[in-house]
C-alpha atoms as a PDB file:
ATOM      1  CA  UNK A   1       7.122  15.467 -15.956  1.00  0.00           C
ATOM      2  CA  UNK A   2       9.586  16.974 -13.534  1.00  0.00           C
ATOM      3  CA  UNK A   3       8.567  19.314 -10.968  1.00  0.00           C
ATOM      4  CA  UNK A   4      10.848  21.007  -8.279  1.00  0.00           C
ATOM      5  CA  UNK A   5       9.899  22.354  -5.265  1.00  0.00           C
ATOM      6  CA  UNK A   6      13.012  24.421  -3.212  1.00  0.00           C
ATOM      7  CA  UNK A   7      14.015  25.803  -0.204  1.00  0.00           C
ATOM      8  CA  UNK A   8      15.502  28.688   0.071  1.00  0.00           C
ATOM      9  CA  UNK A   9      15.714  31.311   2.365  1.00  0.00           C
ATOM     10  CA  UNK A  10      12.678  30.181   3.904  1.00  0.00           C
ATOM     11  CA  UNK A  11      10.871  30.723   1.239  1.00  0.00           C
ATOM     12  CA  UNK A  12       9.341  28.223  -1.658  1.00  0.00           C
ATOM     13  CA  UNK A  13       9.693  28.234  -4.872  1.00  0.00           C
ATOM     14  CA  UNK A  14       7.964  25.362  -7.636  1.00  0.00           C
ATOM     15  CA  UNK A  15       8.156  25.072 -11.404  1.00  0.00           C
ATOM     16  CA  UNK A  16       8.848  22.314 -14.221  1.00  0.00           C
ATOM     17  CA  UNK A  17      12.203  21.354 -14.906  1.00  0.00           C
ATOM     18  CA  UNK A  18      13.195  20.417 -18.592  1.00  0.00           C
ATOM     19  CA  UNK A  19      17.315  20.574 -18.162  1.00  0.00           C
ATOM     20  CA  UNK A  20      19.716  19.711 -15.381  1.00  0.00           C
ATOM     21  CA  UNK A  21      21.379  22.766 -16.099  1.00  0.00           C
ATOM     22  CA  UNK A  22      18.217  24.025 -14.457  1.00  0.00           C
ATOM     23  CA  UNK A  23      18.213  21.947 -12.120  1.00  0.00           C
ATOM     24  CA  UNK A  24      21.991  22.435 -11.107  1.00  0.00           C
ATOM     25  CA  UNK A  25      21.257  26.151 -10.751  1.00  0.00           C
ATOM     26  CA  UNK A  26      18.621  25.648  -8.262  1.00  0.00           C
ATOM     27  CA  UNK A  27      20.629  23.400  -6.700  1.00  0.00           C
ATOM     28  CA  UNK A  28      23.625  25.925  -5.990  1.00  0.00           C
ATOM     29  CA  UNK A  29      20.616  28.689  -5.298  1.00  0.00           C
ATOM     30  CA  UNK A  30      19.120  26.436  -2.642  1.00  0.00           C
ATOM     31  CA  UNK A  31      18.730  25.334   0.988  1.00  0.00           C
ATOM     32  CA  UNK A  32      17.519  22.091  -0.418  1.00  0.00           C
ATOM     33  CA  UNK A  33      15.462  20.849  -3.090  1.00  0.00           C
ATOM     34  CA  UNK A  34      12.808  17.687  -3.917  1.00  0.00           C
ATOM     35  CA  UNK A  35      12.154  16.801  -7.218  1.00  0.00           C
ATOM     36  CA  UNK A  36       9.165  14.828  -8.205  1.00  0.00           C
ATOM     37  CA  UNK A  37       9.019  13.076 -11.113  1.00  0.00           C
ATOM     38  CA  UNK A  38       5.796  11.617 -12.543  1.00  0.00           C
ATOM     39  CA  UNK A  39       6.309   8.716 -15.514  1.00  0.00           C
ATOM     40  CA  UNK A  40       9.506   9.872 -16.871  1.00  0.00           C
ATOM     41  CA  UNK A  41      10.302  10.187 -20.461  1.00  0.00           C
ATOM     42  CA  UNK A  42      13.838   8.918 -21.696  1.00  0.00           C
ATOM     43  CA  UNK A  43      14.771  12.561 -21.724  1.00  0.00           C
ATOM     44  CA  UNK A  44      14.128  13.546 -18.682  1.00  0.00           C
ATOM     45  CA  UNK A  45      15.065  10.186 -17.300  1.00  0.00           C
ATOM     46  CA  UNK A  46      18.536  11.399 -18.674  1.00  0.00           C
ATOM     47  CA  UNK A  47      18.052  14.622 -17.210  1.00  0.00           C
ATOM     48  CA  UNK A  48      17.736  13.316 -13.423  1.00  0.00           C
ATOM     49  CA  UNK A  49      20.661  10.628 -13.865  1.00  0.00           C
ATOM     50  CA  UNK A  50      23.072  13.449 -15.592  1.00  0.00           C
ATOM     51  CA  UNK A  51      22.005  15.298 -12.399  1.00  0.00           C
ATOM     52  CA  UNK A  52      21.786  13.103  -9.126  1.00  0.00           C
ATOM     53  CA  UNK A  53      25.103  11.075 -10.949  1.00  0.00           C
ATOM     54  CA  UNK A  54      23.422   7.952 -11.534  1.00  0.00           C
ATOM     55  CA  UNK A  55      22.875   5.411 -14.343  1.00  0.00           C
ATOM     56  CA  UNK A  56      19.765   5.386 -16.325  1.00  0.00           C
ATOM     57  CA  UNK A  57      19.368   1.865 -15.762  1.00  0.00           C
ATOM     58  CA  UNK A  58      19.563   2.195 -12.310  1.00  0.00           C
ATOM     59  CA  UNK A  59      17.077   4.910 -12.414  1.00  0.00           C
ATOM     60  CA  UNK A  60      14.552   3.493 -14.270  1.00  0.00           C
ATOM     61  CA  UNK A  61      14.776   0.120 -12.010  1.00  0.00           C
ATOM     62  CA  UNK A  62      14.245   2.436  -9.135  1.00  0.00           C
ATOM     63  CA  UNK A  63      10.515   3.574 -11.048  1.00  0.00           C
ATOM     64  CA  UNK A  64       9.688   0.026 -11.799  1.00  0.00           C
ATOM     65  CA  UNK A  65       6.836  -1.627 -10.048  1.00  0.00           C
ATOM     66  CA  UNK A  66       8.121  -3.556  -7.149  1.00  0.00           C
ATOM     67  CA  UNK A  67       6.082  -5.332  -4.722  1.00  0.00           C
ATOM     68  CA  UNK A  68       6.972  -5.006  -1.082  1.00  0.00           C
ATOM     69  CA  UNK A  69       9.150  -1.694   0.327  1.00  0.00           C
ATOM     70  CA  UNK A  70      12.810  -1.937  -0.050  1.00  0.00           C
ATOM     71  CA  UNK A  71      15.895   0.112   0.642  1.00  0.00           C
ATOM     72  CA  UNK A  72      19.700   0.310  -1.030  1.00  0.00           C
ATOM     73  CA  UNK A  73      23.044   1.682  -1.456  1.00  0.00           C
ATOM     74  CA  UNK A  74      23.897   3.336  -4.823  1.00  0.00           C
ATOM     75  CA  UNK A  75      27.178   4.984  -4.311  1.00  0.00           C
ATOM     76  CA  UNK A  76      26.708   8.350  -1.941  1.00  0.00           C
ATOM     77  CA  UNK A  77      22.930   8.009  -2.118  1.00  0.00           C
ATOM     78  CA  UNK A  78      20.157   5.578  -1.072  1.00  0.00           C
ATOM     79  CA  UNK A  79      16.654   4.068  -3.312  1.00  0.00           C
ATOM     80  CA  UNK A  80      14.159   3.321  -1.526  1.00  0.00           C
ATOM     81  CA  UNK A  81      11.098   1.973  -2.663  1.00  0.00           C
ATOM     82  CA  UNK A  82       7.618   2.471  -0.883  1.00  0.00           C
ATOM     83  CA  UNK A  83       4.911   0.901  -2.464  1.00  0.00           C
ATOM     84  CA  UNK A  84       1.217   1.378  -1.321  1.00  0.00           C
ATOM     85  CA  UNK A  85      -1.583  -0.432  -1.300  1.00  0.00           C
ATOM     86  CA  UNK A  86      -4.792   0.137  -3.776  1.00  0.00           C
ATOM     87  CA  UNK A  87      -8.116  -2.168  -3.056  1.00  0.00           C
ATOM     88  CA  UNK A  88      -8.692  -4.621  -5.462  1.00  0.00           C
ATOM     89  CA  UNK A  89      -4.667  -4.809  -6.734  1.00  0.00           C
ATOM     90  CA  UNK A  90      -2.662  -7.602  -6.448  1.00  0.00           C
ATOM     91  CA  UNK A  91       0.099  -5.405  -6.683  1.00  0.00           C
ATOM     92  CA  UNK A  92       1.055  -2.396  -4.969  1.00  0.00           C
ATOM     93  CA  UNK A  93       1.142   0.858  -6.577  1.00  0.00           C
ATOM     94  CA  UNK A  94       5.126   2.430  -6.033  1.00  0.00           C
ATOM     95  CA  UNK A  95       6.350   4.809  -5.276  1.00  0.00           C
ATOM     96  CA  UNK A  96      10.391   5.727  -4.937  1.00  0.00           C
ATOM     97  CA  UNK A  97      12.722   7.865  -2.906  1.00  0.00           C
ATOM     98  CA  UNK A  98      15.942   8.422  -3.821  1.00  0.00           C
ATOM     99  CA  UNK A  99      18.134  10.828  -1.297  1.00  0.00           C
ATOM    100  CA  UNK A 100      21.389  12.286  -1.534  1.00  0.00           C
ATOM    101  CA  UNK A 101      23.148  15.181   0.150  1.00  0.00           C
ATOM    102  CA  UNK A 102      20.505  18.068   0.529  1.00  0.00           C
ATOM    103  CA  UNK A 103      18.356  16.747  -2.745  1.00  0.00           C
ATOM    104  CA  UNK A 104      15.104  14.665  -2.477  1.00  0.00           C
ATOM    105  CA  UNK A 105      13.777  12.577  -5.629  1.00  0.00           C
ATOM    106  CA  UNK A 106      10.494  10.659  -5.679  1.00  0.00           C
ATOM    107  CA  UNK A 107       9.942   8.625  -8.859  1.00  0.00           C
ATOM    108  CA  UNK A 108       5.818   7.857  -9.119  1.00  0.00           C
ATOM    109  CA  UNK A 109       2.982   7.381 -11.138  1.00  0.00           C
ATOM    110  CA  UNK A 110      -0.162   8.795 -11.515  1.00  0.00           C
ATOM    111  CA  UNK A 111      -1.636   6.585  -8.321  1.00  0.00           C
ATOM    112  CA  UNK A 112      -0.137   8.860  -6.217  1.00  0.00           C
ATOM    113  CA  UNK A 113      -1.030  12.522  -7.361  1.00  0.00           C
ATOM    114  CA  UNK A 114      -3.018  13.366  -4.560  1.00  0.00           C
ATOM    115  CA  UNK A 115      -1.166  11.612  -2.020  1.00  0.00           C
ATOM    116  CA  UNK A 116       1.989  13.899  -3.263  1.00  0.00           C
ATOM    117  CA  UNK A 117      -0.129  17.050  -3.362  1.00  0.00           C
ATOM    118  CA  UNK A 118      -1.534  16.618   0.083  1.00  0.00           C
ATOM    119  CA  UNK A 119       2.388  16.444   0.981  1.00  0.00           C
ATOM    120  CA  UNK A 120       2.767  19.796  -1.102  1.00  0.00           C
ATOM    121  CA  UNK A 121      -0.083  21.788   0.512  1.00  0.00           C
ATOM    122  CA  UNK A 122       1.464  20.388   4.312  1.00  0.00           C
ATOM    123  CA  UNK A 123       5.058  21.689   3.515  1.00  0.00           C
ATOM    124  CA  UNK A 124       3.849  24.748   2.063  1.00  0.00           C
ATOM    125  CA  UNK A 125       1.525  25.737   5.369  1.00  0.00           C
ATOM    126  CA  UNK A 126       4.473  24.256   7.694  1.00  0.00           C
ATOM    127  CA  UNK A 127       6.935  26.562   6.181  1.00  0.00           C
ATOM    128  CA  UNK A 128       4.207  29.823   5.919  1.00  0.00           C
ATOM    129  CA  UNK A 129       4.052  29.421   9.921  1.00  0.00           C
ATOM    130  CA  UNK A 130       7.295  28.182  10.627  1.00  0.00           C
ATOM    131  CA  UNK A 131      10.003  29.954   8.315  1.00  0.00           C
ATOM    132  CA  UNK A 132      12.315  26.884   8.465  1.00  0.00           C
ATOM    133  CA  UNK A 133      12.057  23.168   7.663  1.00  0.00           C
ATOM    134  CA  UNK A 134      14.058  20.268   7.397  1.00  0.00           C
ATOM    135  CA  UNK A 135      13.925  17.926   4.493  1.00  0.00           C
ATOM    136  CA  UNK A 136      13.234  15.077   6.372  1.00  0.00           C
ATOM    137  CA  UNK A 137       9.823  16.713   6.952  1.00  0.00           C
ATOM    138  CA  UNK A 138       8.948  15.484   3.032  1.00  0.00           C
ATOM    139  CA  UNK A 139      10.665  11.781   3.930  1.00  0.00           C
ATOM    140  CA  UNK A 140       8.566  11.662   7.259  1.00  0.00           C
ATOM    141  CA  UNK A 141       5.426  13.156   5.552  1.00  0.00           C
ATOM    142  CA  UNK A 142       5.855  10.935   2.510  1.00  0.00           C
ATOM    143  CA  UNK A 143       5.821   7.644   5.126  1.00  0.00           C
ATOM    144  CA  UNK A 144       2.767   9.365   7.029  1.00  0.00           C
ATOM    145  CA  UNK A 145       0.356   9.390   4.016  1.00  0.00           C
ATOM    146  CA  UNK A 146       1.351   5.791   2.427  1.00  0.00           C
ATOM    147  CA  UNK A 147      -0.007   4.836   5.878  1.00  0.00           C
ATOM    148  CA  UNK A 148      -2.994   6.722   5.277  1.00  0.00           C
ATOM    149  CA  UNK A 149      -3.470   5.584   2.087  1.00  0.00           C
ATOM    150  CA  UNK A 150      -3.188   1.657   3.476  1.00  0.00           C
ATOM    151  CA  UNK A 151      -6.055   2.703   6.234  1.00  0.00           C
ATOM    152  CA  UNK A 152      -8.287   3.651   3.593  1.00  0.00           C
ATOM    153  CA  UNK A 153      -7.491   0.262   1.735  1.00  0.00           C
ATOM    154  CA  UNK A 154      -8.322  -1.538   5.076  1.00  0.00           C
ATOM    155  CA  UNK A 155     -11.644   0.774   5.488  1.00  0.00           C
ATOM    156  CA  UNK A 156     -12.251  -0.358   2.221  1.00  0.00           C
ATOM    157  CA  UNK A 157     -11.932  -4.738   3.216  1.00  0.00           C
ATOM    158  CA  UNK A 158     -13.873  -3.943   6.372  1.00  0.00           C
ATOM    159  CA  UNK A 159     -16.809  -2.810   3.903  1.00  0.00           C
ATOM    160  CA  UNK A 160     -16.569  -5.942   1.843  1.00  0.00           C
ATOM    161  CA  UNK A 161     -16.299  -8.612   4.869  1.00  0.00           C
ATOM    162  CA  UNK A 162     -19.322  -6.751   6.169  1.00  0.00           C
ATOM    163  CA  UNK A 163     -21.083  -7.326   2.653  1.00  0.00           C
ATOM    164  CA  UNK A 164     -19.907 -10.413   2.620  1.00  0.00           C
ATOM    165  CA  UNK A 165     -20.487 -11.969   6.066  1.00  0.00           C
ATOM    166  CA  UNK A 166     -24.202 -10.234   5.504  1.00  0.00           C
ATOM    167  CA  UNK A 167     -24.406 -12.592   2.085  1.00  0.00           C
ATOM    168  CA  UNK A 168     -23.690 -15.463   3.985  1.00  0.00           C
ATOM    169  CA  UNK A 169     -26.106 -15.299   6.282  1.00  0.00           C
ATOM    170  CA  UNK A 170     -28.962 -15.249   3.636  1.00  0.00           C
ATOM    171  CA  UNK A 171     -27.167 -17.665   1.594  1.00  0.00           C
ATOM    172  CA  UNK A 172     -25.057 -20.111   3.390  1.00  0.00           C
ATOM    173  CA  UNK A 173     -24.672 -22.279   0.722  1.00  0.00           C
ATOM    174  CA  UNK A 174     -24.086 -19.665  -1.762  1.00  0.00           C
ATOM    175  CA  UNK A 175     -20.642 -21.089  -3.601  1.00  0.00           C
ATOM    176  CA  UNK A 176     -20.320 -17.145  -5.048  1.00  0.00           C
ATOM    177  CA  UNK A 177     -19.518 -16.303  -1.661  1.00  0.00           C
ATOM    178  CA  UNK A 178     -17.223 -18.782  -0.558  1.00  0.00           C
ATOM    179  CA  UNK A 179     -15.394 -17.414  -4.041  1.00  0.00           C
ATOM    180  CA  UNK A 180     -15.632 -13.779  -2.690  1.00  0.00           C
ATOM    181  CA  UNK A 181     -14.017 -14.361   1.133  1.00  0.00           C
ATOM    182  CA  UNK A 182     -11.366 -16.527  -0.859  1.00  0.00           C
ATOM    183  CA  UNK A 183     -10.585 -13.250  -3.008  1.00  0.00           C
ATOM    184  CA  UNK A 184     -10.976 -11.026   0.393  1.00  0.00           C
ATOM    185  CA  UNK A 185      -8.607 -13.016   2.350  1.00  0.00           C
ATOM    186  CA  UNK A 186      -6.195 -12.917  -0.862  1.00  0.00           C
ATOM    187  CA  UNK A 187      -6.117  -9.506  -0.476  1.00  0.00           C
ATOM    188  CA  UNK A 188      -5.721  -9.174   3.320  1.00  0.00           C
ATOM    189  CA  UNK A 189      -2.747 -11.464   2.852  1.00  0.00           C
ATOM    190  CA  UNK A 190      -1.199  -9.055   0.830  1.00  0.00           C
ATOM    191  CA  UNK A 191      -1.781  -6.236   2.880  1.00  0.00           C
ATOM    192  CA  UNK A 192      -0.225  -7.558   5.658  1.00  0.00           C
ATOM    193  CA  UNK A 193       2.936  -8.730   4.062  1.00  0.00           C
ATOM    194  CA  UNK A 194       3.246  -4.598   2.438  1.00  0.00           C
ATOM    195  CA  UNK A 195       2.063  -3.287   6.311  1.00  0.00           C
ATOM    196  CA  UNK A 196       4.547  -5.076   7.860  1.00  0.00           C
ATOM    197  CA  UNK A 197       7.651  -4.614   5.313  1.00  0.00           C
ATOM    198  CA  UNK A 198       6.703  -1.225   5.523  1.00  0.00           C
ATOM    199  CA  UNK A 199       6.680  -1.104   9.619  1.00  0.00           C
ATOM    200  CA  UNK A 200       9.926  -2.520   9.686  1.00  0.00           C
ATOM    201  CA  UNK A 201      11.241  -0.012   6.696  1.00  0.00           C
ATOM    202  CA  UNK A 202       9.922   3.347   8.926  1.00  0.00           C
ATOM    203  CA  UNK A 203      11.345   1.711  12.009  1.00  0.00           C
ATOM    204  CA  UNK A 204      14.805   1.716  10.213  1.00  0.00           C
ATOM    205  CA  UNK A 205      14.640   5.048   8.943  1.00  0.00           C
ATOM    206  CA  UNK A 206      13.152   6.507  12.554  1.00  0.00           C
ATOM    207  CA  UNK A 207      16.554   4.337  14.101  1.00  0.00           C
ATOM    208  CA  UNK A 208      18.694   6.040  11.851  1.00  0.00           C
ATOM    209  CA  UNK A 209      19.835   2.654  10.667  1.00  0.00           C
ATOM    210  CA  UNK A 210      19.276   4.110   6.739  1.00  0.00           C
ATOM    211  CA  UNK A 211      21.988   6.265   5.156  1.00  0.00           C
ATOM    212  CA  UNK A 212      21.587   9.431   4.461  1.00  0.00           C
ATOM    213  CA  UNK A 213      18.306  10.321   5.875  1.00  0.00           C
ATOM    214  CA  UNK A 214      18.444  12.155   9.539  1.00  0.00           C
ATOM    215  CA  UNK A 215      15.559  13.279  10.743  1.00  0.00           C
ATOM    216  CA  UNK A 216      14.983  16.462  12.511  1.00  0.00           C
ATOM    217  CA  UNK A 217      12.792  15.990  16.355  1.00  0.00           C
ATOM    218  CA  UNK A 218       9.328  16.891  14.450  1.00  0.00           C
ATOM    219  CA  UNK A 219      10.247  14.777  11.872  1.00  0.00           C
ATOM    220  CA  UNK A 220      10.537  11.456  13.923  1.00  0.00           C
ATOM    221  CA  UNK A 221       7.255  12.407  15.698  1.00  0.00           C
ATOM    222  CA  UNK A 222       5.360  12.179  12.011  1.00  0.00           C
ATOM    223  CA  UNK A 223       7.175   8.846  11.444  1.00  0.00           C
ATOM    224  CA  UNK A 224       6.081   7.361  14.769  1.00  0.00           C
ATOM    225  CA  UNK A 225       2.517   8.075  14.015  1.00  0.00           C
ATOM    226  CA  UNK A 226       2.759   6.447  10.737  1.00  0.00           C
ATOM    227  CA  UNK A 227       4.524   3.588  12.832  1.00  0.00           C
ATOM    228  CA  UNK A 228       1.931   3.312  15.148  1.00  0.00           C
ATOM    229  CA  UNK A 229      -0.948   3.472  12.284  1.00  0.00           C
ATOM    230  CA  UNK A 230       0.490   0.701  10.635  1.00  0.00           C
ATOM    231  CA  UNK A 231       0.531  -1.458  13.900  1.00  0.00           C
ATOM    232  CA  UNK A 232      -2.976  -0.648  14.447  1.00  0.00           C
ATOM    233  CA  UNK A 233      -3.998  -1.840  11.027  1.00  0.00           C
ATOM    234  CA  UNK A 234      -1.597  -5.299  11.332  1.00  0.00           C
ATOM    235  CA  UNK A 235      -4.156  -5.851  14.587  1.00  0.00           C
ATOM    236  CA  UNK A 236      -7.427  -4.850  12.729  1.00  0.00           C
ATOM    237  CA  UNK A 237      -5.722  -7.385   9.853  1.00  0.00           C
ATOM    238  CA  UNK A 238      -5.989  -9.791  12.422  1.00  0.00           C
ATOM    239  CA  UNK A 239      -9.763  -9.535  13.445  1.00  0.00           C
ATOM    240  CA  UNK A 240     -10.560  -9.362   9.591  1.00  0.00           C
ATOM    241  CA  UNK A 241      -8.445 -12.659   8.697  1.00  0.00           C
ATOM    242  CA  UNK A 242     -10.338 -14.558  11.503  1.00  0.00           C
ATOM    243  CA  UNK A 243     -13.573 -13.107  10.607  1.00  0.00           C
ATOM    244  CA  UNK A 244     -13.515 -14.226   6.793  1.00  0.00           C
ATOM    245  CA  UNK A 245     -12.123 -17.750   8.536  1.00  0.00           C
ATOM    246  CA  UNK A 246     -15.742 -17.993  10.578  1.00  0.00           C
ATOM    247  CA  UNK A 247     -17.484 -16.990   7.173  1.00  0.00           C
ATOM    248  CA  UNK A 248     -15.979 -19.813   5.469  1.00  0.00           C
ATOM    249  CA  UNK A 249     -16.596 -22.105   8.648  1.00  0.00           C
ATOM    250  CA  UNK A 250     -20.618 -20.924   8.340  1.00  0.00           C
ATOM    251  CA  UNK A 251     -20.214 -21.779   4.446  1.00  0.00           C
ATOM    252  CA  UNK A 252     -18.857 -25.458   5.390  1.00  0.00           C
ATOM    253  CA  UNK A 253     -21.702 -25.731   7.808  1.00  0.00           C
ATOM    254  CA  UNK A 254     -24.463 -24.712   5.118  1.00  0.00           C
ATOM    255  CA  UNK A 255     -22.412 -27.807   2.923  1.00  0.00           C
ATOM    256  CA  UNK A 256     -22.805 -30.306   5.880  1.00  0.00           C
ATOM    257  CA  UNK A 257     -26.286 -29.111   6.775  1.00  0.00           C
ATOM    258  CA  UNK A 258     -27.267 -29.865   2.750  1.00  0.00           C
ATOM    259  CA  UNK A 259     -25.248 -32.927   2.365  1.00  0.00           C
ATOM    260  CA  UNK A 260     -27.162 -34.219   6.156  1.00  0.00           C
ATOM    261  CA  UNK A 261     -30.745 -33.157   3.960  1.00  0.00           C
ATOM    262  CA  UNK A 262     -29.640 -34.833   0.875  1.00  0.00           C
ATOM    263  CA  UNK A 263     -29.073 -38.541   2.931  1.00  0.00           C
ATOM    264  CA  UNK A 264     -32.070 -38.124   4.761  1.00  0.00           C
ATOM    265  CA  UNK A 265     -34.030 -37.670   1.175  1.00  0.00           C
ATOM    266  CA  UNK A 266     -32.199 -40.406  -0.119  1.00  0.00           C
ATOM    267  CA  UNK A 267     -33.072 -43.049   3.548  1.00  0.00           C
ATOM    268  CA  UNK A 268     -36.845 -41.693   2.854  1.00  0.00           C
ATOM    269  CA  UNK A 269     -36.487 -42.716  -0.921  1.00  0.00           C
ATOM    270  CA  UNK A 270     -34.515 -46.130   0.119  1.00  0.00           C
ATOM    271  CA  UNK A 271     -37.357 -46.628   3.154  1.00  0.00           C
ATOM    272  CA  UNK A 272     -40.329 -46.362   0.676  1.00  0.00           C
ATOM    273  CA  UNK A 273     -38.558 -48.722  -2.529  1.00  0.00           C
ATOM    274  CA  UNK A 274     -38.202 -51.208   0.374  1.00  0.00           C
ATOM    275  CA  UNK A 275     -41.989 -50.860   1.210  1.00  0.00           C
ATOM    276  CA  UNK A 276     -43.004 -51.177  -2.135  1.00  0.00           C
ATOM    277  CA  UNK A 277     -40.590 -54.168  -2.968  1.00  0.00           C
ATOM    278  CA  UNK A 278     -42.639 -55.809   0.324  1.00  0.00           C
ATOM    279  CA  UNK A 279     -46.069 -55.304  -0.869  1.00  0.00           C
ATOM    280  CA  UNK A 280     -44.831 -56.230  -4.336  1.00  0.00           C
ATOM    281  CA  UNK A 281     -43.603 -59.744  -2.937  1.00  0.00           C
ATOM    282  CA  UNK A 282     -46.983 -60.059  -0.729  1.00  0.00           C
ATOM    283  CA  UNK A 283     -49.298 -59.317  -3.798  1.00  0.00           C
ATOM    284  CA  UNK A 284     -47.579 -62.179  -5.872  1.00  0.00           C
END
């Protein structure tokens, strides 16, 4: 599906897109225009490359899973890809930007419906109040809720490590639980490798450092809060690795403390053969 939402004279306008004749008309009409494409077809993965002037290889590359953010040339454009993070996968769900001139094109899949509509329902109240907007608003935006998509992901760990820490309390020796931190701290691993990519990725783009994307005053104020929401998470990351590290230490304790029980059964069992053996020998 391809849906349009333009700019022009202050005004918005959305609808479906089936041809780049459309789209090309719009275009010309226009102040600017982002196009968001959920799970292309191969026809309308024609339609955006006849339009934006790129290969359909290229283009469908640029929608492919990938797992850590990423940013590149393609001719008089740049692809950037921003995955997210979704609890429990061990790969991030994408999403992609492409940008050139005044035209915005995110390539997604259904993971990120809400997270695009939330962006929708922003730009249309922004313009209602404001009459003008930049599209960098949708780039800075777009950066702003993968962040708050990761801090519901990390809400989501801090849950489980509770749980978790909680089980191994009542069962220290419990080897289910040693499985579950391994599996948490698999996952906070992750996370931080996607947080941090993405840090440095929003730090570019707020530095002007990638092509084509300048970002109007308000614009850079709505990156730096995702910036700073990401750093906050990276420490929180921190507290949560070493937590699940003493849950593991209180599971290796519970192991030594049942090992320690299991030789003192067996010196009682050894102490009490001996006996025997010596009232055996003293009876003969």
């Amino acid at each position: 599906m391809i849906r349009v939402y333009a700019i022009t004279k202050k005004k918005l306008y959305s609808g479906d897109i089936a041809s780049s004749k459309k789209l090309d008309d719009l275009s010309r009409e226009a102040d600017w225009l982002w196009i968001d494409c959920l799970n292309l077809d191969e026809k309308e993965i024609i339609t955006i490359s006849n339009f934006f002037e790129i290969e359909t290889k290229t283009l469908k590359e640029t929608g492919n899973e990938k797992k850590y953010p990423s940013c590149e040339r393609y001719k008089d454009s740049v692809l950037i890809s921003i995955p997210f993070a979704k609890f429990g996968k061990t790969i991030q769900v994408p999403i992609s930007l492409m940008v050139k001139d005044k035209t915005l094109v995110t390539l997604r899949d259904e993971n990120s419906t809400t997270l695009v509509r939330r962006i929708v329902e922003t730009l249309e109240n922004y313009l209602m109040e404001n009459g003008k907007i930049h599209p960098s608003f949708v780039v800075s935006r777009l950066f702003r809720e993968v962040a708050n998509e990761n801090s519901k992901v990390m809400m989501n760990i801090k849950k489980q490590i509770d749980k978790v820490e909680e089980e191994a309390l009542e069962r220290p020796r419990d080897k289910s639980v040693t499985r579950s931190v391994l599996k948490l701290k698999k996952e906070v691993f992750a996370l931080h490798r996607l947080l941090w990519f993405e840090k440095e990725l929003m730090s570019d783009v707020k530095e002007c450092v990638v092509p084509h994307i300048k970002l109007s005053e308000e614009s850079k104020l709505i990156l730096e809060d995702a910036i700073d929401d990401i750093q906050r998470e990276l420490e929180f990351e921190d507290s949560y690795s070493r937590t699940l590290d003493g849950i593991l230490r209180l599971q290796d304790l519970g192991l030594i403390h049942r090992v320690e029980r299991t030789l003192i059964y067996l010196t009682i069992l050894i102490i009490l053969l001996d006996i025997m053996l010596i009232v055996l020998e003293v009876m003969k």
